[in-house]
Protein backbone atom coordinates (compact mmCIF):
# COMPACT_ATOMS: atom_id res chain seq x y z
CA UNK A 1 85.09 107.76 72.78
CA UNK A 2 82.93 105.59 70.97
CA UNK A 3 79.85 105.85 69.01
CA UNK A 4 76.59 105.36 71.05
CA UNK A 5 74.15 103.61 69.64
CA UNK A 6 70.74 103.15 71.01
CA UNK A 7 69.27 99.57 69.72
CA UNK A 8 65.56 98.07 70.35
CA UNK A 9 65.22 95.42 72.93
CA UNK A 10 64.30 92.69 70.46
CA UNK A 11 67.52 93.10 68.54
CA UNK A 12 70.06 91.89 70.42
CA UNK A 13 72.05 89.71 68.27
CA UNK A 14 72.52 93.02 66.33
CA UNK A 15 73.25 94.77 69.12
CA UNK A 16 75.83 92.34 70.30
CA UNK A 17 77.09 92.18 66.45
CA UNK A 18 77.33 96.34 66.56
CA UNK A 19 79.65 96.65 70.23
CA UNK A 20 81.90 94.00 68.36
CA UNK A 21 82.47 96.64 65.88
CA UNK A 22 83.74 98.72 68.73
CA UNK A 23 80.43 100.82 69.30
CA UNK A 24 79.02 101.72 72.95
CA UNK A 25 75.19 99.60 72.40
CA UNK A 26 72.01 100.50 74.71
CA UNK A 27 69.06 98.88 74.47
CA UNK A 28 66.18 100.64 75.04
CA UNK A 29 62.63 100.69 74.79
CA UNK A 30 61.57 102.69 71.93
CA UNK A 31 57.96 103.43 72.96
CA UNK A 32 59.47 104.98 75.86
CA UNK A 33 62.27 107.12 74.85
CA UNK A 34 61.99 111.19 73.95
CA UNK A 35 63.46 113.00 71.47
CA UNK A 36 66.00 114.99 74.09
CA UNK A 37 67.08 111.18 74.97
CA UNK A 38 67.65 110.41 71.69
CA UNK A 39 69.84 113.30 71.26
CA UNK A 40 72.16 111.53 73.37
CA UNK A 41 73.02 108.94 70.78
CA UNK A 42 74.38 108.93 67.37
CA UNK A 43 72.11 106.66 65.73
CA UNK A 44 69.27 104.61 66.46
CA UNK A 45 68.29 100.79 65.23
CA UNK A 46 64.69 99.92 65.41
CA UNK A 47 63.03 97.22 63.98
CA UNK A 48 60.38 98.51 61.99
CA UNK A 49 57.74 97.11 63.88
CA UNK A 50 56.25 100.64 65.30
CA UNK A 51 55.24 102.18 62.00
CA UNK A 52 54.80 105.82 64.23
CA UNK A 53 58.26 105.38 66.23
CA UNK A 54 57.77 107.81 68.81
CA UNK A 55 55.21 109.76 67.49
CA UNK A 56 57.20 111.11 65.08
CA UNK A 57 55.66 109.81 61.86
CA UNK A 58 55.80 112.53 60.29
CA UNK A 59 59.01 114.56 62.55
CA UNK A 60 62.82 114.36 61.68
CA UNK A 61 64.49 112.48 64.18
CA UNK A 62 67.71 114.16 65.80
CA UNK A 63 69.78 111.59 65.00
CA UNK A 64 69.80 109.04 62.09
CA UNK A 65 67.23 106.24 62.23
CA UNK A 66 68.16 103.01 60.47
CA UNK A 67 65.20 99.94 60.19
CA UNK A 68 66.73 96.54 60.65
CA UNK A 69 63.72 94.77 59.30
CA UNK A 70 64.97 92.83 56.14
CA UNK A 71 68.40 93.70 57.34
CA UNK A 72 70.99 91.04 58.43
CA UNK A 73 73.56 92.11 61.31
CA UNK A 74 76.15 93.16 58.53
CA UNK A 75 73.94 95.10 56.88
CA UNK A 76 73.26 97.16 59.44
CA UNK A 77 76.48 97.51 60.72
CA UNK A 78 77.44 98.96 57.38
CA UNK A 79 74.45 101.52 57.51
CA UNK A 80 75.23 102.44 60.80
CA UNK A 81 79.03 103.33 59.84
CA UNK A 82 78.11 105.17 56.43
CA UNK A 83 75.72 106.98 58.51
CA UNK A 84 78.42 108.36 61.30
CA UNK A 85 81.02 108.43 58.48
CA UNK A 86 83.21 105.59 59.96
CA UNK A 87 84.21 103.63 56.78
């Protein structure tokens, strides 16, 4: 089964660059989504716009967080596979 990976909306080139790599990609919208929702993923891409993403400024997220600002597609790719151990 593979890897779900919840994305923002604004990043859908990555998005689209990630379910090449053979991961399951939903976008969401971050301002929106709880932390039981998230726990329904394996990782989450955000874009580092929302400085407080989902309140939880200072909270551990229950699944990995990776910030794509700065970040091209590759780059993220990588993080997200180091992060779920799939290299």
């Amino acid at each position: 089964m593979p890897h779900r990976i919840a994305i923002e909306r604004d990043l859908s080139a990555i998005g689209d660059h990630l379910a090449e790599q053979g991961l399951q990609v939903e976008r969401v919208d971050m301002t929106d989504i709880t932390s039981a929702q998230l726990k329904n993923y394996d990782a989450v891409v955000v874009s580092g716009q929302t400085t407080n993403f989902m309140g939880m400024e200072d909270r551990k997220a229950p699944v990995p967080v990776i910030e794509a600002r700065g970040k091209t597609a590759d780059e993220i790719t990588a993080i997200v596979k180091e992060r779920l151990q799939l290299q």
